[in-house]
Structures are given as C-alpha cells and as structure tokens.
C-alpha atoms as a PDB file:
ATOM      1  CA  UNK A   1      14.473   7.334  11.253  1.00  0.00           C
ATOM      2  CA  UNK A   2      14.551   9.856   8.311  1.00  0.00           C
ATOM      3  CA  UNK A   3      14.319   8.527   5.059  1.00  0.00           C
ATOM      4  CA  UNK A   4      16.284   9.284   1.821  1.00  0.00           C
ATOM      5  CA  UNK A   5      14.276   9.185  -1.398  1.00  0.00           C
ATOM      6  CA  UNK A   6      15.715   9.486  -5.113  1.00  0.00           C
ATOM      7  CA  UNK A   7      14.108  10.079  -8.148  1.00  0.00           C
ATOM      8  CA  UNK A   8      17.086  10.193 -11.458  1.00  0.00           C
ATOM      9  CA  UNK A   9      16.368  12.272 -13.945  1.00  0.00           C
ATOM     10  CA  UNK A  10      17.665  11.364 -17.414  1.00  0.00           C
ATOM     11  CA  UNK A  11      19.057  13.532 -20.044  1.00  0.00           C
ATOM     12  CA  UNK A  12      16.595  12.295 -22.164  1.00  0.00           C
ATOM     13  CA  UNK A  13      13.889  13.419 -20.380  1.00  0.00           C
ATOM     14  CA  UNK A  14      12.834  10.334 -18.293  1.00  0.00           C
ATOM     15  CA  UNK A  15      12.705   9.962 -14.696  1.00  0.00           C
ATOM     16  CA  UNK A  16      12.321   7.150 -12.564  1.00  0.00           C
ATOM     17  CA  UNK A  17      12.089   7.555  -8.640  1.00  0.00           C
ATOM     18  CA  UNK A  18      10.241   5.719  -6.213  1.00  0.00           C
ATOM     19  CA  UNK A  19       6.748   5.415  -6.874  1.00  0.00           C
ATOM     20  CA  UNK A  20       7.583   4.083 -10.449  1.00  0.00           C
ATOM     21  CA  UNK A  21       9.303   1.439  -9.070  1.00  0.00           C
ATOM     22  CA  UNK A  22       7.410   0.651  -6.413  1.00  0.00           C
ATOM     23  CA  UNK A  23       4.315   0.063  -9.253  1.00  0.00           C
ATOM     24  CA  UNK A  24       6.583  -2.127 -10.997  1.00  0.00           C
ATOM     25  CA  UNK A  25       7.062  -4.207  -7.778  1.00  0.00           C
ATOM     26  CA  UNK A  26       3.893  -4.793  -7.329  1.00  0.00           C
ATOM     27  CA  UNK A  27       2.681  -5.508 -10.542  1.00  0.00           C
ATOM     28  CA  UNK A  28       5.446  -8.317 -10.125  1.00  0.00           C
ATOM     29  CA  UNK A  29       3.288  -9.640  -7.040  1.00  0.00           C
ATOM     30  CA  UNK A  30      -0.033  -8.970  -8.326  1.00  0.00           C
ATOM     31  CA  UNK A  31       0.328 -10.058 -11.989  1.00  0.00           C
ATOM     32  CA  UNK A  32      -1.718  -7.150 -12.622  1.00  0.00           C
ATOM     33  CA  UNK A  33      -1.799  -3.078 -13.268  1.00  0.00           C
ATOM     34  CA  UNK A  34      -4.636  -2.621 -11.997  1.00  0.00           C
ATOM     35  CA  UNK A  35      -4.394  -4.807  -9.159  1.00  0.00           C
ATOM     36  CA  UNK A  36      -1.303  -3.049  -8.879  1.00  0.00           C
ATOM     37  CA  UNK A  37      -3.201   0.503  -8.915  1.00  0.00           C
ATOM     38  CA  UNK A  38      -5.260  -0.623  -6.331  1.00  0.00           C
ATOM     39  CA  UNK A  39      -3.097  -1.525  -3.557  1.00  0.00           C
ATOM     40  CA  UNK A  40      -1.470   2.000  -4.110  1.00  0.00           C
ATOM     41  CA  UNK A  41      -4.532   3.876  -3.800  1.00  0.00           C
ATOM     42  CA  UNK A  42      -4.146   4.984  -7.648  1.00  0.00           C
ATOM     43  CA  UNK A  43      -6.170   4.726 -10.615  1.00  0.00           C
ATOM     44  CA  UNK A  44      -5.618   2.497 -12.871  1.00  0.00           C
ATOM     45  CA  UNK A  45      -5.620   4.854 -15.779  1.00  0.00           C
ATOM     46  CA  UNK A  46      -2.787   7.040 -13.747  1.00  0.00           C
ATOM     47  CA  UNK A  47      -0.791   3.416 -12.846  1.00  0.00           C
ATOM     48  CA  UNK A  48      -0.933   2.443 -16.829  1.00  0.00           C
ATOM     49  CA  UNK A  49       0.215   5.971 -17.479  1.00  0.00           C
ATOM     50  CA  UNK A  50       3.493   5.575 -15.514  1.00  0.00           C
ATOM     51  CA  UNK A  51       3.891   1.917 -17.027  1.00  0.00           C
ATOM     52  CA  UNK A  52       3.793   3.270 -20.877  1.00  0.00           C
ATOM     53  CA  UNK A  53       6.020   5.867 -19.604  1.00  0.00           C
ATOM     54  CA  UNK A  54       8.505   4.015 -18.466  1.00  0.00           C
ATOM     55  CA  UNK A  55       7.975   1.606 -21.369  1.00  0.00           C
ATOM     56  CA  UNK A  56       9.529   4.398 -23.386  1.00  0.00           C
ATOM     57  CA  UNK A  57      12.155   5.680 -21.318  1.00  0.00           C
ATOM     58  CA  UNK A  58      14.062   2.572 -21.642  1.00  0.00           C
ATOM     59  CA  UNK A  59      15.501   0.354 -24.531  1.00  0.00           C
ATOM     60  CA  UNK A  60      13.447  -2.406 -23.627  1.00  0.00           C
ATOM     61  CA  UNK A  61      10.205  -2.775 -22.279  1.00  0.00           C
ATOM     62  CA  UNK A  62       9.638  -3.188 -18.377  1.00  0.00           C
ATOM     63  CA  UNK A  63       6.338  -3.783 -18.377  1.00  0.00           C
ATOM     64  CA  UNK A  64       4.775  -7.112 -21.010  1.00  0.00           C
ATOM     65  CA  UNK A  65       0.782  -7.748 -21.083  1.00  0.00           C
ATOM     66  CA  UNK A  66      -0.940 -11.012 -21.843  1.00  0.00           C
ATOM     67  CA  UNK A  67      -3.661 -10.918 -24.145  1.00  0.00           C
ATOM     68  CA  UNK A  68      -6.844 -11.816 -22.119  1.00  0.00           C
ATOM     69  CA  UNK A  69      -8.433 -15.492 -22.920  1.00  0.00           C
ATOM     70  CA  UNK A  70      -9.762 -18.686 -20.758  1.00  0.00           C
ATOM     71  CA  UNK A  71      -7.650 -17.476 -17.958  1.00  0.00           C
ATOM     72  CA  UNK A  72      -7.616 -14.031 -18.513  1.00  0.00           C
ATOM     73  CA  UNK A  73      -5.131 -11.559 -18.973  1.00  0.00           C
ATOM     74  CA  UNK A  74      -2.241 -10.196 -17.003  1.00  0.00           C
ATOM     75  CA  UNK A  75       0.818  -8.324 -16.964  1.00  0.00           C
ATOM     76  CA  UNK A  76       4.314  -9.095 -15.743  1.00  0.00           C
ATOM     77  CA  UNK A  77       7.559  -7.122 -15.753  1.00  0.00           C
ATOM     78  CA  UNK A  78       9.852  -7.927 -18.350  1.00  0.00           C
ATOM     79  CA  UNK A  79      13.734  -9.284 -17.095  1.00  0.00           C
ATOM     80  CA  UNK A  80      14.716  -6.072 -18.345  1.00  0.00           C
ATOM     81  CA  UNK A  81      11.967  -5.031 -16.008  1.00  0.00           C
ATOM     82  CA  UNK A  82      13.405  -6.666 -13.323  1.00  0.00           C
ATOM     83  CA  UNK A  83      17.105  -5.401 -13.660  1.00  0.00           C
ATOM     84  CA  UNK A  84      15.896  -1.868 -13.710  1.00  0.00           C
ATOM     85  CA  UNK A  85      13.707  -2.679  -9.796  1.00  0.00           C
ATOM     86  CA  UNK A  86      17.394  -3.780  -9.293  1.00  0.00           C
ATOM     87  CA  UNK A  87      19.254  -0.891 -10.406  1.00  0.00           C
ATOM     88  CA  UNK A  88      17.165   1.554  -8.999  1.00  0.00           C
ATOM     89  CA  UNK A  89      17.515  -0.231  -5.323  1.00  0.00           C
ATOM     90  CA  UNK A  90      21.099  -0.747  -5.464  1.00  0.00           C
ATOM     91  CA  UNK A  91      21.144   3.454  -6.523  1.00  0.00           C
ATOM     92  CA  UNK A  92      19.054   3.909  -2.953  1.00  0.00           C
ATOM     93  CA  UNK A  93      21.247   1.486  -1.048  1.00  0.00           C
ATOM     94  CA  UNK A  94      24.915   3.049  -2.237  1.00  0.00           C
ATOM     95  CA  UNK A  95      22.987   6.656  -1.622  1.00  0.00           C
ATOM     96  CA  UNK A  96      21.791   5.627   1.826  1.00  0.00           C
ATOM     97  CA  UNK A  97      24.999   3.980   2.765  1.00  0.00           C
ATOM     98  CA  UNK A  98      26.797   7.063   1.783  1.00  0.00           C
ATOM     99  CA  UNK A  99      24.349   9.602   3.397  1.00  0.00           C
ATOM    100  CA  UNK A 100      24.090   8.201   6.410  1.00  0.00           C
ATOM    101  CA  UNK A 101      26.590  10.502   8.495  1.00  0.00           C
ATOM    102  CA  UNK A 102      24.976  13.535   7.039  1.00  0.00           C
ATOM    103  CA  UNK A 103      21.898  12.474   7.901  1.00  0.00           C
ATOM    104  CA  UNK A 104      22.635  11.445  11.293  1.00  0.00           C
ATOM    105  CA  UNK A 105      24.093  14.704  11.700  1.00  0.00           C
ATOM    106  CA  UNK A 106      20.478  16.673   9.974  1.00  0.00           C
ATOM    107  CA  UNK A 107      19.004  14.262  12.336  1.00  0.00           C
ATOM    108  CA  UNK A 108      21.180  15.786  15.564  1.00  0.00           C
ATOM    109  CA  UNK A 109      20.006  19.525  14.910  1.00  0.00           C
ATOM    110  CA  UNK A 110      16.225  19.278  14.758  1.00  0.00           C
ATOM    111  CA  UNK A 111      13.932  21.284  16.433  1.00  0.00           C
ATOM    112  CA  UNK A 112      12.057  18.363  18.185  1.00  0.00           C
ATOM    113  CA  UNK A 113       9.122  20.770  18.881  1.00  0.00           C
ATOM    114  CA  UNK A 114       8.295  20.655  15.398  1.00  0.00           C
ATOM    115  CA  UNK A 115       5.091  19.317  14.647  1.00  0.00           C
ATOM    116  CA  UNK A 116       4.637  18.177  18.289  1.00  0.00           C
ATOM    117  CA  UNK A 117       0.973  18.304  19.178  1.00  0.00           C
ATOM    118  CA  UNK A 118      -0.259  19.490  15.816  1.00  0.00           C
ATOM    119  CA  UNK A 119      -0.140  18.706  12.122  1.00  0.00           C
ATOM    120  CA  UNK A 120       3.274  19.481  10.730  1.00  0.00           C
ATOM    121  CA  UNK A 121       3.623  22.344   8.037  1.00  0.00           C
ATOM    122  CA  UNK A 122       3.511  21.333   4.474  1.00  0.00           C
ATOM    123  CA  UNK A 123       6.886  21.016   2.926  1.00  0.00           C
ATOM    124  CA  UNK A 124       6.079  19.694   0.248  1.00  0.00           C
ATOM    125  CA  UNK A 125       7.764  16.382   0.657  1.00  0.00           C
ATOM    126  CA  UNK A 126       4.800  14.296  -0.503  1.00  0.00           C
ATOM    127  CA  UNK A 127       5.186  12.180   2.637  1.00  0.00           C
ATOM    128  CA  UNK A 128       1.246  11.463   2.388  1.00  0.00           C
ATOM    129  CA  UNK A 129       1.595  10.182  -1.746  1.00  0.00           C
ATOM    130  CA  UNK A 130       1.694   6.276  -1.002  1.00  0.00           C
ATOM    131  CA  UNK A 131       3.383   5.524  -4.448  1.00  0.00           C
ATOM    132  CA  UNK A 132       6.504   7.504  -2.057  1.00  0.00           C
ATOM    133  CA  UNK A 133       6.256   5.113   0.281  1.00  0.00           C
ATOM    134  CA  UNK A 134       8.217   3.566   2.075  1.00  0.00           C
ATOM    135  CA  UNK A 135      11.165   5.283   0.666  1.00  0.00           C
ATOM    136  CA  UNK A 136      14.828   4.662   1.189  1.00  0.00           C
ATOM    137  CA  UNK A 137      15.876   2.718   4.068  1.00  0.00           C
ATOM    138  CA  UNK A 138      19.134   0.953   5.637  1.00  0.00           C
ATOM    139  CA  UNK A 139      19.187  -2.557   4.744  1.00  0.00           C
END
C-alpha cells in the first residue's frame, strides 16, 4: 500500500514530520532518549538533538528530564508533549483520508516492472531512514 508522509514546516522556522514524532513516541514507552535512540538505530547525541529542537519550536516543552538519583534518571514527554504526538497524527489521518483517491489513482498507473528483480533507483524518499518509518497509514 503506498504510504503518505508529512513533515509541516512552520513560519518560524520549525518543522516537525515523522521521525520527530516517532522519537517522541518512544521516549513515551521507553522513559528514556537514549533508549529511545536506540530502538531507532540513532545516536543518542542526534535523538537529543531533535528533542532540544523541538523543545524550542514550541511554547512549551515536549520533552521533561528527571534528574538522575537512587533510581536514576529519565525522561518523559510533557502533556503538551503529548497533544502535539496527537496533533501531528490527526494532521496524517485527515491527509490520508483525503488523499486516498489520488493515491489510489498514482497507485493504478505504475509501471509494475519497476524495481522488479533488482534494487529500485534512489529517489530520494528516505524509505531506508527508520526514524521515517512506518509513515502514514489508513486507520
């Protein structure tokens, strides 16, 4: 099934697309940026790069640490956090839901020979950057 992904661009400079958010969800499971990092085959220097970023992009933090101590330290997304995860899939969903004819109909006209047999050409889609993954999808 093709996939739609979107990244928004802000006029403030700022951009959040998928592999932002898809960090942010999984420091929610994990607790942890560079637990985080890890399961998306990034360093934890480039994951707490993208977490400062966003950090500033917005009003609020998304993004709180805890100190370390007895138990050690973690990190958690903020609630303001967690309403942007939710704005940013309910932008996919309304972009999917809307696409989905046009796609359907990108999907209709392609050369099924492509790529059959052989590695496809490089277009530059990413598709191999895991912090893309899994992209858009119907729900």
């Amino acid at each position: 099934m093709t996939r739609l992904r979107i990244r928004i661009d802000f006029d403030t400079g700022g951009s959040v697309g998928p592999g932002k958010i898809m960090l942010l969800e999984r420091i929610r499971e994990t607790g942890s940026i560079s637990a985080a990092a890890r399961t998306l085959d990034m360093s934890y220097r480039r994951a707490w790069l993208l977490v400062d970023d966003l950090n500033r992009i917005f009003a609020e933090p998304v993004v709180s640490a805890a100190v370390g101590g007895k138990h050690g330290g973690g990190t958690a997304l903020t609630a303001f956090g967690e309403r942007v995860v939710e704005h940013y899939r309910a932008v996919e969903r309304d972009a999917f839901a809307a696409a989905t004819p046009r796609l359907e109909a990108l999907e209709g006209i392609l050369n099924a020979g492509y790529g059959a047999g052989s590695d496809p050409a490089d277009d530059g889609n990413f598709s191999g950057d895991p912090g893309l993954k899994p992209g858009c999808k119907p729900a």
